[in-house]
C-alpha atoms as a PDB file:
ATOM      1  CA  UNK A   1      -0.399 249.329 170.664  1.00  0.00           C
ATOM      2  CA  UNK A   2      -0.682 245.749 170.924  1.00  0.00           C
ATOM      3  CA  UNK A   3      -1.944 244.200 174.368  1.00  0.00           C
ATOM      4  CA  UNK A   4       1.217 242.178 174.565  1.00  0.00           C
ATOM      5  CA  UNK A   5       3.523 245.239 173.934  1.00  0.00           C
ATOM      6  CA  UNK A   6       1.672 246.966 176.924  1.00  0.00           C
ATOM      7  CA  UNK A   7       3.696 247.749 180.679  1.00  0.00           C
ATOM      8  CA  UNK A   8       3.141 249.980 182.939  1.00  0.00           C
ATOM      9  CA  UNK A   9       5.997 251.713 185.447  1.00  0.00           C
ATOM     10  CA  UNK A  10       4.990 248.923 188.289  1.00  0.00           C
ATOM     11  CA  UNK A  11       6.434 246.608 185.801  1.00  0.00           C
ATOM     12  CA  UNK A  12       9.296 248.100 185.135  1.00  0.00           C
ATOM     13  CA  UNK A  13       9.861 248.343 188.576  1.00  0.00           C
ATOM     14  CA  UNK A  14       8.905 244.951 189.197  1.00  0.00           C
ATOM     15  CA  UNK A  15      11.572 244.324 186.299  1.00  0.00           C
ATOM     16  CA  UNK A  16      14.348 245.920 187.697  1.00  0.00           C
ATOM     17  CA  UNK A  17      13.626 244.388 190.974  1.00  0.00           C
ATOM     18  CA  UNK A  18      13.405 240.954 189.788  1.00  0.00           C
ATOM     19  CA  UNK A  19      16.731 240.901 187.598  1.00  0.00           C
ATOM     20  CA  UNK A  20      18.756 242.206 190.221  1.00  0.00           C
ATOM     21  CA  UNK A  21      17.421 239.775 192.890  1.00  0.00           C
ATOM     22  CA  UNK A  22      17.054 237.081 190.463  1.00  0.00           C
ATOM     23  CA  UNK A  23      20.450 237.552 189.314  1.00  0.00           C
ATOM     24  CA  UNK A  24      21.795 237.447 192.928  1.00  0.00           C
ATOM     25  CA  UNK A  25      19.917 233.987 193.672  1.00  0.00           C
ATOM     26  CA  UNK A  26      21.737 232.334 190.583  1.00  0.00           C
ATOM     27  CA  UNK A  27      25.468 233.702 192.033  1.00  0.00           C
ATOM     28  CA  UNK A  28      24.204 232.382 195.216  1.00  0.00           C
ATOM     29  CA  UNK A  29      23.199 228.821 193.885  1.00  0.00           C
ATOM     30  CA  UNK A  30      26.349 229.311 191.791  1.00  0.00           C
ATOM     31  CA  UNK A  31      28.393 229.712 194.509  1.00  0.00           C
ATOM     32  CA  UNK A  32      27.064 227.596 197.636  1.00  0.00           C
ATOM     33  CA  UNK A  33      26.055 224.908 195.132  1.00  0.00           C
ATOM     34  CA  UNK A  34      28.173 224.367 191.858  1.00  0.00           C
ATOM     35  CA  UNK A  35      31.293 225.162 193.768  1.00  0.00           C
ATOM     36  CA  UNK A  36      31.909 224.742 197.280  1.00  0.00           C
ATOM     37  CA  UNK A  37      29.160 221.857 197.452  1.00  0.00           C
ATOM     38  CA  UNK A  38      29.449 220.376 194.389  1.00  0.00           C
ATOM     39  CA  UNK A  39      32.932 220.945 192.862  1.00  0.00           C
ATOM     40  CA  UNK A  40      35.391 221.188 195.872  1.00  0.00           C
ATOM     41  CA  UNK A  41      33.344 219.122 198.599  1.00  0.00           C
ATOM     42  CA  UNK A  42      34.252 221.912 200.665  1.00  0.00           C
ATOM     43  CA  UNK A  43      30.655 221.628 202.376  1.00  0.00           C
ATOM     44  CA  UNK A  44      28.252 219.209 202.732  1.00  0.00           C
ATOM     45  CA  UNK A  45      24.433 220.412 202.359  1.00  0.00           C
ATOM     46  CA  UNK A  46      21.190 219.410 203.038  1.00  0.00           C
ATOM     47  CA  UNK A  47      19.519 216.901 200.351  1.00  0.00           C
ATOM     48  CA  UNK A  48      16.901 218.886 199.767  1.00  0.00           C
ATOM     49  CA  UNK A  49      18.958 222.275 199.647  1.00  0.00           C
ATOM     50  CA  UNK A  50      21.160 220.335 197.271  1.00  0.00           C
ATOM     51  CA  UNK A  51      17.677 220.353 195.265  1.00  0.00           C
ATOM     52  CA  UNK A  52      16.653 224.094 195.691  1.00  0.00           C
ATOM     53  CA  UNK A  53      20.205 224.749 194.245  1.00  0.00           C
ATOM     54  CA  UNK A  54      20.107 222.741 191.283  1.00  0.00           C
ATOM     55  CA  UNK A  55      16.217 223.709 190.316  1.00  0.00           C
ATOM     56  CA  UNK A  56      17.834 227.294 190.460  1.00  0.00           C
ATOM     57  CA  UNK A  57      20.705 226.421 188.371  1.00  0.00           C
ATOM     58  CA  UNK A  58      18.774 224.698 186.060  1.00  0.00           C
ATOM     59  CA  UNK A  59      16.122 227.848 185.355  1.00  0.00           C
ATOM     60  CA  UNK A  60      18.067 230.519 185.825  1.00  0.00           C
ATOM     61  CA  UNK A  61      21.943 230.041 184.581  1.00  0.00           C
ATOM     62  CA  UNK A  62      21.878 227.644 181.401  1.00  0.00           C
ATOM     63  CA  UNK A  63      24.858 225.551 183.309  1.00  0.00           C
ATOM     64  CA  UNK A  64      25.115 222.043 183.407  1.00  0.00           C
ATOM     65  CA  UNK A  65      26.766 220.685 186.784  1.00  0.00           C
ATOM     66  CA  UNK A  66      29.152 218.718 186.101  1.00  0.00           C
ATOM     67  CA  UNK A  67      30.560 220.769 183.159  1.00  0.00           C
ATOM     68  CA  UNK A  68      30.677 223.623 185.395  1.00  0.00           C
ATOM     69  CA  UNK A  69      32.601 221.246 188.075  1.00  0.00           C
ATOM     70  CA  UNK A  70      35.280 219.775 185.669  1.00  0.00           C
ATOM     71  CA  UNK A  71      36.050 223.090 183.880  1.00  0.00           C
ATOM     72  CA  UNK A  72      36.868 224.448 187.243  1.00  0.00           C
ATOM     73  CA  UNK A  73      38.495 221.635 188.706  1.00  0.00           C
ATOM     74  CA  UNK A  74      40.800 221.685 185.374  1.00  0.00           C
ATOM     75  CA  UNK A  75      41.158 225.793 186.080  1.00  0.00           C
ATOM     76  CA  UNK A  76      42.453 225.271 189.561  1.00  0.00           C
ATOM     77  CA  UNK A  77      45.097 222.178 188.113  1.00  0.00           C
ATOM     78  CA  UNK A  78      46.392 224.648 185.717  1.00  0.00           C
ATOM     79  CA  UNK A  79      45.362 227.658 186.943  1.00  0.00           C
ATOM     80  CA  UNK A  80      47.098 230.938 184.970  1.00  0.00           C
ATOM     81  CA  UNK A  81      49.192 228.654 182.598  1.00  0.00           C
ATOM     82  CA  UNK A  82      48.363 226.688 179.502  1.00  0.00           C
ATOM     83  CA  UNK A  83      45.914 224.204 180.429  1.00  0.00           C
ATOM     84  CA  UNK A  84      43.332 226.535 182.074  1.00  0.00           C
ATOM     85  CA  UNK A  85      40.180 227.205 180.017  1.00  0.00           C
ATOM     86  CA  UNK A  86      39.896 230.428 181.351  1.00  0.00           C
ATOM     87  CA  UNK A  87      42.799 232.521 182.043  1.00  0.00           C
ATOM     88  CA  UNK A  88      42.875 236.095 181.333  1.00  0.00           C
ATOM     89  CA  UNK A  89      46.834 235.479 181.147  1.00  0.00           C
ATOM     90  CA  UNK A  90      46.714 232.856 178.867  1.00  0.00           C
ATOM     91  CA  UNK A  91      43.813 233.753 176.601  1.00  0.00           C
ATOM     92  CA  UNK A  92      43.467 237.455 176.966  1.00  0.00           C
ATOM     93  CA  UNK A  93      41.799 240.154 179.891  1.00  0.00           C
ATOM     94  CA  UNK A  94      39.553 240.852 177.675  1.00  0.00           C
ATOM     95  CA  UNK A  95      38.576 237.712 175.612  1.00  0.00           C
ATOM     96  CA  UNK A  96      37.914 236.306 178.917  1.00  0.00           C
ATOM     97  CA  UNK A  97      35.687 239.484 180.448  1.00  0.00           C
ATOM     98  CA  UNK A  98      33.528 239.650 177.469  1.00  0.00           C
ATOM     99  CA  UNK A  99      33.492 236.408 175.273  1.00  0.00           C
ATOM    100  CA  UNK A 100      33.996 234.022 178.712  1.00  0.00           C
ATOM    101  CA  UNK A 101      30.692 231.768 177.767  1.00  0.00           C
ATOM    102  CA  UNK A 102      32.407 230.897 174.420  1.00  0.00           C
ATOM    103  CA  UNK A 103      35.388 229.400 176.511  1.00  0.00           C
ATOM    104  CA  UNK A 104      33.417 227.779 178.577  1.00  0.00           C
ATOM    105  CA  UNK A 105      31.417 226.090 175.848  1.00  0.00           C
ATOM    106  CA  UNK A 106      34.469 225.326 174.284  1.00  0.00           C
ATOM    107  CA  UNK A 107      35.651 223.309 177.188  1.00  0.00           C
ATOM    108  CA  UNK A 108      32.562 221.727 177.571  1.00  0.00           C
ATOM    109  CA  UNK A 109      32.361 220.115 174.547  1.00  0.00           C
ATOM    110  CA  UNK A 110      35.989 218.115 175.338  1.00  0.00           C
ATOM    111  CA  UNK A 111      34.008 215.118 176.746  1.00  0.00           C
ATOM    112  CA  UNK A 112      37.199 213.579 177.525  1.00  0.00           C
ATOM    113  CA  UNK A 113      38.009 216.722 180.151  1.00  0.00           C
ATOM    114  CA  UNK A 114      34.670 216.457 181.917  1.00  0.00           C
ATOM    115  CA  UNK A 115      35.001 212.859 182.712  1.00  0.00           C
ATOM    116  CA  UNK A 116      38.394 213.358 183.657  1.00  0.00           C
ATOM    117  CA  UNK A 117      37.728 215.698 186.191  1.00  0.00           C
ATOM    118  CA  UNK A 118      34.218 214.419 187.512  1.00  0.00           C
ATOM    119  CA  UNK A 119      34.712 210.601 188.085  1.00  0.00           C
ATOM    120  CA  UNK A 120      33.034 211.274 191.608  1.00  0.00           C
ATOM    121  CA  UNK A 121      29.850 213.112 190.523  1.00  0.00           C
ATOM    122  CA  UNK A 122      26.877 211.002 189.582  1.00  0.00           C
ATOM    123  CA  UNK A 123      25.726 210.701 185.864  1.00  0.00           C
ATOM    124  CA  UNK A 124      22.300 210.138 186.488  1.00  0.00           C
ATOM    125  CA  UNK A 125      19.040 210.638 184.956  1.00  0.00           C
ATOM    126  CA  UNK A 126      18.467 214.032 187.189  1.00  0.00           C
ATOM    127  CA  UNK A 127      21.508 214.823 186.354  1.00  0.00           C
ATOM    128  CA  UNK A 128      21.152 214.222 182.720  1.00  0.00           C
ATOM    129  CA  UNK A 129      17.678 216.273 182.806  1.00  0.00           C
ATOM    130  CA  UNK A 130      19.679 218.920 184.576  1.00  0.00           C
ATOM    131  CA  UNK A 131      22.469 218.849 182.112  1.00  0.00           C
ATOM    132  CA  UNK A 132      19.386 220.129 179.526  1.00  0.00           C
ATOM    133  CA  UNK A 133      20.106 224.201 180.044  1.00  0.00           C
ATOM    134  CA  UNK A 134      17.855 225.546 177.005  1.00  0.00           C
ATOM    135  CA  UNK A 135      14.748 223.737 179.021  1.00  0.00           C
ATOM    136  CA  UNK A 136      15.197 225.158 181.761  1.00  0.00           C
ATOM    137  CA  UNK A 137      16.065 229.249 180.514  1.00  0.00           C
ATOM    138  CA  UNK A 138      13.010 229.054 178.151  1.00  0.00           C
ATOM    139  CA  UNK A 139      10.728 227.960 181.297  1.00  0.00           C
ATOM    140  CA  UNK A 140      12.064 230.675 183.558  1.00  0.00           C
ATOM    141  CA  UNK A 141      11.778 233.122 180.849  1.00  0.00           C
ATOM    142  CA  UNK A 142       8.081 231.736 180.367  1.00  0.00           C
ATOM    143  CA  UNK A 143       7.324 232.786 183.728  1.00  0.00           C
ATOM    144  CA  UNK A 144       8.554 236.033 183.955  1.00  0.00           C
ATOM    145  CA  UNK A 145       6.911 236.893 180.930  1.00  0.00           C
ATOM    146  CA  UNK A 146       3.591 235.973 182.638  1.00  0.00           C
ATOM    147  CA  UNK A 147       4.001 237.807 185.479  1.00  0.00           C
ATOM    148  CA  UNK A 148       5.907 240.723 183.982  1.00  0.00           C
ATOM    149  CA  UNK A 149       4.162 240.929 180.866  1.00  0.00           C
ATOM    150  CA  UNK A 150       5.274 239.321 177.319  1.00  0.00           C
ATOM    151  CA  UNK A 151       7.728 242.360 176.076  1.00  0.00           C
ATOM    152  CA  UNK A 152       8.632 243.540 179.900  1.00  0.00           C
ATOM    153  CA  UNK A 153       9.204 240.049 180.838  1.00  0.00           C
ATOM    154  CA  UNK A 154      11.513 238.552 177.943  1.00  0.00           C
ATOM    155  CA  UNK A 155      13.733 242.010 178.211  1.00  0.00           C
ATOM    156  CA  UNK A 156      14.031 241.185 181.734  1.00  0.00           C
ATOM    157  CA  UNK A 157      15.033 237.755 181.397  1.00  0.00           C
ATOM    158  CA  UNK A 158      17.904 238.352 178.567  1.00  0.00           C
ATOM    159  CA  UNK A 159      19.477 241.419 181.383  1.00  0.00           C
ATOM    160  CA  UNK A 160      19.297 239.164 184.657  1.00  0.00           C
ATOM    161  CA  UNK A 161      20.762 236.383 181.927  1.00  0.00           C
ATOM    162  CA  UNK A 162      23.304 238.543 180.921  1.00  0.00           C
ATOM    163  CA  UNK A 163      23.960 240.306 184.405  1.00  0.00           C
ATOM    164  CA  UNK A 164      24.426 236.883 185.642  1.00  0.00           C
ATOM    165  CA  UNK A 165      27.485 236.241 182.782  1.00  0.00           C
ATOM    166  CA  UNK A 166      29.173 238.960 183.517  1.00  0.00           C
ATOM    167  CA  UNK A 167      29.690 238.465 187.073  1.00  0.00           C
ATOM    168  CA  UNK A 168      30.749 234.833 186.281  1.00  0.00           C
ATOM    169  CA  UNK A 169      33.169 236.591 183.705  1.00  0.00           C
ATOM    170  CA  UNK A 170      34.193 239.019 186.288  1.00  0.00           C
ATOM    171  CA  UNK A 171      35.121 236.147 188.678  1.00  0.00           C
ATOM    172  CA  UNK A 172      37.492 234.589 185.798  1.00  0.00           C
ATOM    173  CA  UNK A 173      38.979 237.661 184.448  1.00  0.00           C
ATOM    174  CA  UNK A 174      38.782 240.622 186.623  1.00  0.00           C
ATOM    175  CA  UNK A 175      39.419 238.448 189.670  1.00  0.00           C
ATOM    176  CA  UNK A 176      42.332 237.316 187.681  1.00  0.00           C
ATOM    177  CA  UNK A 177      44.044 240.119 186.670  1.00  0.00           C
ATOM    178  CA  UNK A 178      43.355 243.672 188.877  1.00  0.00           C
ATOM    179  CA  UNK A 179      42.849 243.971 193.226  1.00  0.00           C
ATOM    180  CA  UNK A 180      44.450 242.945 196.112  1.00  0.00           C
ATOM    181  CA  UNK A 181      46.102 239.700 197.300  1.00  0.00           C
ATOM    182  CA  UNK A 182      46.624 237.967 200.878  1.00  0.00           C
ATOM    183  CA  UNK A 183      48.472 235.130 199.610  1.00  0.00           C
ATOM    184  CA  UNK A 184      50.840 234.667 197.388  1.00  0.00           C
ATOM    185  CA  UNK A 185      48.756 232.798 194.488  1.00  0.00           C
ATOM    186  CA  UNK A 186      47.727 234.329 190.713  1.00  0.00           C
ATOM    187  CA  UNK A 187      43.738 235.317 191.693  1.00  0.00           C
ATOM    188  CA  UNK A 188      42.999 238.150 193.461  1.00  0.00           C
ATOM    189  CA  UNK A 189      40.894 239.956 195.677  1.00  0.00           C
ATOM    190  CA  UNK A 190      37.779 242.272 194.682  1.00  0.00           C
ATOM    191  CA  UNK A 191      36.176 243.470 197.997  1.00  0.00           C
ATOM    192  CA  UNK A 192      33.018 245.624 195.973  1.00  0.00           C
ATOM    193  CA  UNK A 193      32.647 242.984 193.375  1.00  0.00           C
ATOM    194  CA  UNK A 194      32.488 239.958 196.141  1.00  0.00           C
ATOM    195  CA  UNK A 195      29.306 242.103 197.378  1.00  0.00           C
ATOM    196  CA  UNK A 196      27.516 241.231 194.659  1.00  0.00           C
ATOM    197  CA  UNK A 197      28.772 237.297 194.121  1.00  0.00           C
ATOM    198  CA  UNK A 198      27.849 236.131 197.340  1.00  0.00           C
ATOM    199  CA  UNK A 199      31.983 236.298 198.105  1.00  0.00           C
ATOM    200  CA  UNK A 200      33.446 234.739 195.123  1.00  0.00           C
ATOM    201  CA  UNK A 201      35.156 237.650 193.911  1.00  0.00           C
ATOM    202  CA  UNK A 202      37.386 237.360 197.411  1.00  0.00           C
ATOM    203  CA  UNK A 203      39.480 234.701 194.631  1.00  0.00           C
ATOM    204  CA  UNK A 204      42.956 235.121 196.088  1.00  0.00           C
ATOM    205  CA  UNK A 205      41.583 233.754 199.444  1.00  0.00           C
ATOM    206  CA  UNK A 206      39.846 230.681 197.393  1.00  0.00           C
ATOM    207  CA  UNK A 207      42.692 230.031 195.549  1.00  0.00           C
ATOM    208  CA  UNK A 208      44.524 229.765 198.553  1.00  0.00           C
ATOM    209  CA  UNK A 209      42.483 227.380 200.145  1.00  0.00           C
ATOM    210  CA  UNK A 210      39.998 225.698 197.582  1.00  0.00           C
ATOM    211  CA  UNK A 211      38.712 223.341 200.100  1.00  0.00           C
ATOM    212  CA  UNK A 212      37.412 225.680 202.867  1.00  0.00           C
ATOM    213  CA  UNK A 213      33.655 226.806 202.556  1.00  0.00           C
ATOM    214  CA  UNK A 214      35.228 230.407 203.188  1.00  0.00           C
ATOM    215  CA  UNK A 215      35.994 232.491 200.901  1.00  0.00           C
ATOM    216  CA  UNK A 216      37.003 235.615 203.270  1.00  0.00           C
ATOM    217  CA  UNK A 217      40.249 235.467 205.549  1.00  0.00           C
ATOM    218  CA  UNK A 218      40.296 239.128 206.742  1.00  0.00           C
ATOM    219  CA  UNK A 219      37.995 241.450 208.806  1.00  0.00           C
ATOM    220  CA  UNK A 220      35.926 243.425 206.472  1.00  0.00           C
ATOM    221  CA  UNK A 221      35.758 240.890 203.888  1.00  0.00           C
ATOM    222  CA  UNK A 222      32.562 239.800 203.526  1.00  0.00           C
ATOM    223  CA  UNK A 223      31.473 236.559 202.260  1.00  0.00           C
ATOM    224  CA  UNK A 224      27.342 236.286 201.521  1.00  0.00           C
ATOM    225  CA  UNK A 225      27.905 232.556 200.183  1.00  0.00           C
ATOM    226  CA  UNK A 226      29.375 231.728 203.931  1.00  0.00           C
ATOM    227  CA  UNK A 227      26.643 233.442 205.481  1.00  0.00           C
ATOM    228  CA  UNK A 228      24.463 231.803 204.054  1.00  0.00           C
ATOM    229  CA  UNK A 229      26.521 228.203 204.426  1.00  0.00           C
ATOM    230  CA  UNK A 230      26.498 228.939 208.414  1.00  0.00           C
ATOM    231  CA  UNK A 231      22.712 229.778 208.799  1.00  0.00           C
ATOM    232  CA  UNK A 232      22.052 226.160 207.473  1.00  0.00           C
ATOM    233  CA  UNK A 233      24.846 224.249 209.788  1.00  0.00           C
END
């Protein structure tokens, strides 16, 4: 067998390991970053946590910023009627669970939306290089295949890739459409799910109050992104 097709269990280990932790550190960055930060000012951070977040954006989620911030702004303006890029109700449970990249590419091609909805955020040359997602996949794909091994690490890139999408669908469909609700709004509440997406799955409560740094509102919901908010402040 070719050296490059070589692994051993320690790297599949390593593997598993990685994408699962790896996948959690995008949500994370996702979350304390691209949304509470970034799209709803709900928190103000740290310049150079501002720059952690955005390096693992960059590698690790093929998102550019300020797309991500004006599709969502334009989802909470119109969120579960016509308008919203993303609604399960509007588009489909399913087209949104398993084809919700293709929407949000979509979206991000109307120009005219993004400025629209992100006349405050900077369009400047980081943000520009930032805004460059295949760079920065191909680089962090790169490295894992050096430390993984060629075949062990490009398999492992494409599942914590891919992992990563599907909790970002799960946020805009699932979150959408099945759980429970505190408040009276359209999103609701996935307690397991918001494990695993550093508390955005606890939707009903943002939805509620897009401007808090909080996702959770009741004892036993459990909001990583928070956590992680209040260890820096």
């Amino acid at each position: 067998m070719p050296q490059f097709l070589q692994f051993t269990t320690n790297d599949l280990i390593l593997a598993a390991v990685w994408i699962f932790l790896g996948a959690q550190l995008s949500t994370l960055a996702t979350t304390v970053y691209l949304h509470r930060a970034l799209t709803h000012k709900a928190v103000k951070l740290h310049p150079a946590v501002v720059w952690a977040n955005r390096l693992v954006v960059w590698l690790t989620t093929g998102i550019a910023p300020r797309d991500w911030a004006g599709i969502h702004r334009k989802h909470h303006r119109f969120s579960d009627l016509p308008g919203d890029p993303h609604s399960p109700y509007v588009h489909g449970f399913w087209n949104i669970q398993l084809r919700n990249v293709q929407y949000y590419r979509a979206e991000a091609r109307d120009t005219e939306t993004i400025a629209k909805y992100t006349k405050d955020i900077v369009d400047d040359r980081w943000e520009r290089i930032f805004s460059r997602t295949t760079a920065g996949l191909v680089l962090y794909a790169a490295l894992m295949m050096w430390v993984l091994t060629p075949l062990v690490g490009f398999v492992a890139a494409v599942l914590q890739f891919t992992l990563y999408i599907w909790l970002n669908a799960s946020i805009n469909g699932a979150a959408h459409w099945i759980g429970y609700q505190n408040f009276a709004n359209s999103a609701r509440n996935l307690w397991l799910l918001s494990l695993f997406t550093a508390g955005e799955a606890l939707h009903n409560n943002h939805h509620e109050y897009p401007g808090s740094p909080r996702f959770s509102q009741k004892k036993l919901e459990i909001d990583f992104g928070w956590w992680f908010i209040a260890a820096l402040t």
